[in-house]
C-alpha atoms as a PDB file:
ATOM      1  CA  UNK A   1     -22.236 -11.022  26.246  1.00  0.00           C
ATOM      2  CA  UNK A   2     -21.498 -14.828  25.393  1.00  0.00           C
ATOM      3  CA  UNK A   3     -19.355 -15.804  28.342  1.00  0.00           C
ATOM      4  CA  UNK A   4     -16.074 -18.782  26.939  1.00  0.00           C
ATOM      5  CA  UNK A   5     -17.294 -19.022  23.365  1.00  0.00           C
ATOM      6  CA  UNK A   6     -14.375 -18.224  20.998  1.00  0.00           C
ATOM      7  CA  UNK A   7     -14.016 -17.113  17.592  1.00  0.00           C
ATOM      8  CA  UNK A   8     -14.509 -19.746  14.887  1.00  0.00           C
ATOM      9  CA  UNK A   9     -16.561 -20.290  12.244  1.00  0.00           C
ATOM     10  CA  UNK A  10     -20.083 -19.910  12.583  1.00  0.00           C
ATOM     11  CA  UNK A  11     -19.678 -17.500  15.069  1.00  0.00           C
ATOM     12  CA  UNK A  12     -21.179 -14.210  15.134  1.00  0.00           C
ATOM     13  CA  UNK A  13     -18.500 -11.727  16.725  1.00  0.00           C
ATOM     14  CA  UNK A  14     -18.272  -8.438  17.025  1.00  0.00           C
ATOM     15  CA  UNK A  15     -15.418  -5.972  17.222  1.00  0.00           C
ATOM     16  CA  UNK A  16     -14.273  -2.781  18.434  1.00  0.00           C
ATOM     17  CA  UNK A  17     -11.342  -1.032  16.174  1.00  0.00           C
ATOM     18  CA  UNK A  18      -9.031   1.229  14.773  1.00  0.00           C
ATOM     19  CA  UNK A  19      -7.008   0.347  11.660  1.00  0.00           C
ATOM     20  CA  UNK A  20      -4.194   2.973  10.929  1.00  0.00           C
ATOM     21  CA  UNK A  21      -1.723   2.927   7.890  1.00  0.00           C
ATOM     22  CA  UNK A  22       2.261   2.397   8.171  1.00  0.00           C
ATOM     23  CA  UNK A  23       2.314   6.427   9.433  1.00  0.00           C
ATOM     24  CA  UNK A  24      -0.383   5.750  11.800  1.00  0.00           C
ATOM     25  CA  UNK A  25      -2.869   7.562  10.232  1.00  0.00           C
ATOM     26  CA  UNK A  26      -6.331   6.407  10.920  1.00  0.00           C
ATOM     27  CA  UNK A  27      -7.658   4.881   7.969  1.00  0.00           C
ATOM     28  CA  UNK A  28     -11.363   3.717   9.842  1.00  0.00           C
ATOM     29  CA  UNK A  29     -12.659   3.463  13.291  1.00  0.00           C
ATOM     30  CA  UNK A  30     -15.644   2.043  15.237  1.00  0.00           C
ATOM     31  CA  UNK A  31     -15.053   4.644  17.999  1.00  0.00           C
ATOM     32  CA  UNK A  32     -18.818   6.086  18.458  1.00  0.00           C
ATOM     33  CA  UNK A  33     -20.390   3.921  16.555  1.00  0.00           C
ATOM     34  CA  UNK A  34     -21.291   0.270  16.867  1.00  0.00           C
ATOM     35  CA  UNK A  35     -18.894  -2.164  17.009  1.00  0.00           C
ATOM     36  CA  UNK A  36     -18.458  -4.199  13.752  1.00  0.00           C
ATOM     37  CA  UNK A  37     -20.501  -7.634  13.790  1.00  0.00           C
ATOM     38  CA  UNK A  38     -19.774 -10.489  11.042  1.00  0.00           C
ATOM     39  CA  UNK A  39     -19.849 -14.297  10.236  1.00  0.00           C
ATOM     40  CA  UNK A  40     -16.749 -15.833  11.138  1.00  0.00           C
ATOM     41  CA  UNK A  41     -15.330 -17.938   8.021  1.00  0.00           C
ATOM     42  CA  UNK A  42     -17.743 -16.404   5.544  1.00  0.00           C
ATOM     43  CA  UNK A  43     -15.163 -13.764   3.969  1.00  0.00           C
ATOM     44  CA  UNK A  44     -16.876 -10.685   5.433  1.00  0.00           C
ATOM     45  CA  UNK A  45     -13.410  -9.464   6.974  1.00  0.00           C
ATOM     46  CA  UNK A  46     -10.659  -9.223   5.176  1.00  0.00           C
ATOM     47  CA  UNK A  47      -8.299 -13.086   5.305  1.00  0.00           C
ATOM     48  CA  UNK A  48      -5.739 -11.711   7.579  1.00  0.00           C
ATOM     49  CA  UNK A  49      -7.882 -10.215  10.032  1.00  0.00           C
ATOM     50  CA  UNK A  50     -10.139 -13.028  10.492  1.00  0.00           C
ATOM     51  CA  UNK A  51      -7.370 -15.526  11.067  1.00  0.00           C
ATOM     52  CA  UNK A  52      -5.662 -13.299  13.866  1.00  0.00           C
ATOM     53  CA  UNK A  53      -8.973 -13.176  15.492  1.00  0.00           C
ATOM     54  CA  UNK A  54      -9.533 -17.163  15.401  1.00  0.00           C
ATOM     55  CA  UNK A  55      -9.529 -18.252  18.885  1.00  0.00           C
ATOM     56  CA  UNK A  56      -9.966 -15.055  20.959  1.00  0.00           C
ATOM     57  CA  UNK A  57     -12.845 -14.859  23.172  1.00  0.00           C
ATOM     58  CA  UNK A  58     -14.966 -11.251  24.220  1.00  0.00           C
ATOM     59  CA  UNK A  59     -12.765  -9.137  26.484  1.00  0.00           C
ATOM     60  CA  UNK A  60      -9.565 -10.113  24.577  1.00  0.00           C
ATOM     61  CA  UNK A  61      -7.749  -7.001  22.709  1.00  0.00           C
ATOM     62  CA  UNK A  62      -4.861  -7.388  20.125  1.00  0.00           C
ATOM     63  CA  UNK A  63      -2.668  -5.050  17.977  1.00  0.00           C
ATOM     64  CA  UNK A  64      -3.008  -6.995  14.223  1.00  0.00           C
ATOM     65  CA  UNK A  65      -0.217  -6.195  11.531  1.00  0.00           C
ATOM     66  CA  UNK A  66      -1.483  -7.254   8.082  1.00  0.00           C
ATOM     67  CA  UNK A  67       0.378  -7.242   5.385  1.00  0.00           C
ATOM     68  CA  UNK A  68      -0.867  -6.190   2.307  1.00  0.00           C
ATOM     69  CA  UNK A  69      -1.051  -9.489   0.626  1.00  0.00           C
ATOM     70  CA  UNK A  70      -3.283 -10.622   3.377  1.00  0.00           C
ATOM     71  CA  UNK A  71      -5.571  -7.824   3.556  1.00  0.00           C
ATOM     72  CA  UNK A  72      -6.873  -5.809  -0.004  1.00  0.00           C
ATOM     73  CA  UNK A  73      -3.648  -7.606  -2.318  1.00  0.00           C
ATOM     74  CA  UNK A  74      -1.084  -6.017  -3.652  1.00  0.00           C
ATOM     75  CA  UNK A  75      -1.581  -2.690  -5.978  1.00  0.00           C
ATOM     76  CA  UNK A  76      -1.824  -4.686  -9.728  1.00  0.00           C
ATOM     77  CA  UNK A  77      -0.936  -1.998 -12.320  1.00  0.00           C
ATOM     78  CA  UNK A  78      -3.136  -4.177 -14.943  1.00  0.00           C
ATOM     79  CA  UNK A  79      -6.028  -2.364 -13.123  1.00  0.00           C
ATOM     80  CA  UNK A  80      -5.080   0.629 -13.979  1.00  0.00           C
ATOM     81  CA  UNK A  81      -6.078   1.754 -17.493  1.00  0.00           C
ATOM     82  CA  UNK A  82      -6.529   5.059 -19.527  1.00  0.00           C
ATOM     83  CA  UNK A  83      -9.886   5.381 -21.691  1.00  0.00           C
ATOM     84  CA  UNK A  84     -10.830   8.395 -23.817  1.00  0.00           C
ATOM     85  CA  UNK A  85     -13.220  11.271 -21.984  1.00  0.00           C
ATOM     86  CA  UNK A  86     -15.477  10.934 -24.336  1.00  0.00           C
ATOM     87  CA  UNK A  87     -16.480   7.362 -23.083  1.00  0.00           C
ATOM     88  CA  UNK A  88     -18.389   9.421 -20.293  1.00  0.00           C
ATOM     89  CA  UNK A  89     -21.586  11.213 -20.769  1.00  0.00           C
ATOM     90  CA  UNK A  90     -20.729  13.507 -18.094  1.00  0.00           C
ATOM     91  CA  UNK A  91     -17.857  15.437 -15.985  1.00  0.00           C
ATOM     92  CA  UNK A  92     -15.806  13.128 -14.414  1.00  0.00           C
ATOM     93  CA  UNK A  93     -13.402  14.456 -11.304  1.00  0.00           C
ATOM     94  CA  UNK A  94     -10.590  13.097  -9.789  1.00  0.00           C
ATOM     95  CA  UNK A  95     -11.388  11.052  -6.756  1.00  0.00           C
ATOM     96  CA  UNK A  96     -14.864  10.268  -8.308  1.00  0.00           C
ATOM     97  CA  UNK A  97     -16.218   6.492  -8.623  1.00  0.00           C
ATOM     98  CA  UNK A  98     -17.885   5.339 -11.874  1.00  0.00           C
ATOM     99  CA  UNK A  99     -18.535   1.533 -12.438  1.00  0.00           C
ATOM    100  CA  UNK A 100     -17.843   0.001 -15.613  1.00  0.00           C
ATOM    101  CA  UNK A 101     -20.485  -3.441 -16.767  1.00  0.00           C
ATOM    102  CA  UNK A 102     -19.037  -6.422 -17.640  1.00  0.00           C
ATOM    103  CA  UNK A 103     -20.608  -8.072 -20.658  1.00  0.00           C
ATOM    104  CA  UNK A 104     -22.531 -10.506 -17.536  1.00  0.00           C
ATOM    105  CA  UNK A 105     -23.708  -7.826 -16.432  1.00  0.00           C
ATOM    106  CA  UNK A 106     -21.373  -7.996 -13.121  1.00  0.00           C
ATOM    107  CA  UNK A 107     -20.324  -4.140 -11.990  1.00  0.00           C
ATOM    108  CA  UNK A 108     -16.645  -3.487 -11.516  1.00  0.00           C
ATOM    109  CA  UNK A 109     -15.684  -0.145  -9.265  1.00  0.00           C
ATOM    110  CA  UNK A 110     -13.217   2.170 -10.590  1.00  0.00           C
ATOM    111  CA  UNK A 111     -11.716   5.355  -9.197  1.00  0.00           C
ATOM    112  CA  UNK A 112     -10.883   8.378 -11.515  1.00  0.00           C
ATOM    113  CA  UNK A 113      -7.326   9.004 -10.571  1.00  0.00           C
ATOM    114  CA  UNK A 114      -6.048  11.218 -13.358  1.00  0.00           C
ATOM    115  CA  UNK A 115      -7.377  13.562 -16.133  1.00  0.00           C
ATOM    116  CA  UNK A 116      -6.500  15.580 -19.235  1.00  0.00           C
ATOM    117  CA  UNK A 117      -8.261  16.994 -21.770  1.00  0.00           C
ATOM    118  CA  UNK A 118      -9.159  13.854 -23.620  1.00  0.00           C
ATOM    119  CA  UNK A 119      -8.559  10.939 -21.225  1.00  0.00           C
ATOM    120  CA  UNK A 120      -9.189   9.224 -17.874  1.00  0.00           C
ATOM    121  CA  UNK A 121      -6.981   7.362 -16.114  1.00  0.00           C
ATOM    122  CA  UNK A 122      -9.097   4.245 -14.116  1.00  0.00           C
ATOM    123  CA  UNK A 123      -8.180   2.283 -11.380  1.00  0.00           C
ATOM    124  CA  UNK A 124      -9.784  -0.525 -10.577  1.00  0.00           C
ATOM    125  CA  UNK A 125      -7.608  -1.859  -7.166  1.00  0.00           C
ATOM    126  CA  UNK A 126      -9.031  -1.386  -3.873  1.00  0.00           C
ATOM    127  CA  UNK A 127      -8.473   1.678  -1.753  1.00  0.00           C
ATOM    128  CA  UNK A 128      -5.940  -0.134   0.200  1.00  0.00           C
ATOM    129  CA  UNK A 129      -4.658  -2.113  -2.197  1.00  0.00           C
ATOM    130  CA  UNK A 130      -0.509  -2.759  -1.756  1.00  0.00           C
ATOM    131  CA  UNK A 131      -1.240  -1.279   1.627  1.00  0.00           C
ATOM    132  CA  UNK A 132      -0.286  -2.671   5.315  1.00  0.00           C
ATOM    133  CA  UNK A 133      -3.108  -2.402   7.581  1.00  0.00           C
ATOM    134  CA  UNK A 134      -2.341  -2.173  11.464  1.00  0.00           C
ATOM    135  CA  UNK A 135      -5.721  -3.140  13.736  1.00  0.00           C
ATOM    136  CA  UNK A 136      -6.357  -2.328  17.251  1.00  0.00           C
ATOM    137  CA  UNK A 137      -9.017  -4.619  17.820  1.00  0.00           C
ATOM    138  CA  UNK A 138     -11.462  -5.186  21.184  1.00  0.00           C
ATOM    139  CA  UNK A 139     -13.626  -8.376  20.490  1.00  0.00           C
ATOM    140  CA  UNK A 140     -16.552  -7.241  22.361  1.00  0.00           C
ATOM    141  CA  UNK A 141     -19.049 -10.108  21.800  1.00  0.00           C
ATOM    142  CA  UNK A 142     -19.262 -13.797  20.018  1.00  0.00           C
ATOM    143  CA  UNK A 143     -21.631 -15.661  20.103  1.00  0.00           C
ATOM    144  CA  UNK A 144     -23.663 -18.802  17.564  1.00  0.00           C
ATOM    145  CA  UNK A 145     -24.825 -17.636  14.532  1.00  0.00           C
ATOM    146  CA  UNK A 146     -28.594 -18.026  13.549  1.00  0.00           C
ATOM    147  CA  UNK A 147     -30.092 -20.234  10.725  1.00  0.00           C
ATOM    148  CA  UNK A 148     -30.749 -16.700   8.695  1.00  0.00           C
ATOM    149  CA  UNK A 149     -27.506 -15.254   9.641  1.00  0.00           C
ATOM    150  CA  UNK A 150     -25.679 -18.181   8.288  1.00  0.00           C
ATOM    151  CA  UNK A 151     -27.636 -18.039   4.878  1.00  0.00           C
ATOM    152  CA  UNK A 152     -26.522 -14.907   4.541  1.00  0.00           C
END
């Protein structure tokens, strides 16, 4: 463990957690499994998270409120879109991911949240979109980041 050095960018830290919704639910947990390790200031945590955790050294444990704006956005309805079954070659389920190509070939995730007989309903928001997220965080190590860490 990296005795003093505190979070900021550059930093390789790793973190212990629990994130539960509004009801307390647990969304996601590090609890028997390795803690979470990322580049500080590279956007690998979501903005809210990694600004609450600016500053704290190893040892140091916080309860983090995010609000949904700071975490996945809010839910955008213009995500959301219907498309005829037939688009798919194949059975499509509730809950079930497909991707959808843009014309630059970039991938775009959507989850099947509603069927009939002739038509999907898409969206393409985050999980937690429009969600608060509540952290219990433990930051258990930080420490410089490497040359090939910090290419990325």
């Amino acid at each position: 463990m990296s005795e003093g050095q505190k979070v900021a960018e550059d930093m390789v830290v790793s973190i212990a957690y629990t994130l539960t919704d509004d009801e307390g639910a647990v969304i996601d947990s590090s609890e028997g499994a390795d803690p979470l390790s990322y580049v500080h200031g590279h956007g690998q945590l979501i903005p809210g998270l990694e600004k609450a955790l600016e500053g704290h050294v190893a040892g140091d444990s916080a309860k983090i409120d995010i609000p949904a704006s700071e975490g996945y956005g809010e839910h955008d309805p213009q995500r959301v879109l219907t498309v005829s079954r037939e688009m798919f070659g194949f059975d499509v389920t509730e809950g079930d991911y497909v991707q959808a190509e843009q014309q630059d070939g970039t991938k775009i995730p959507f989850q099947v949240v509603g069927l009939t007989d002739t038509e999907v309903t898409l969206d393409g928001n985050h999980p937690l979109a429009g969600k608060n997220l509540h952290f219990a965080v433990t930051v258990v190590d930080v420490r410089n980041a490497t040359e090939e860490e910090l290419a990325g």
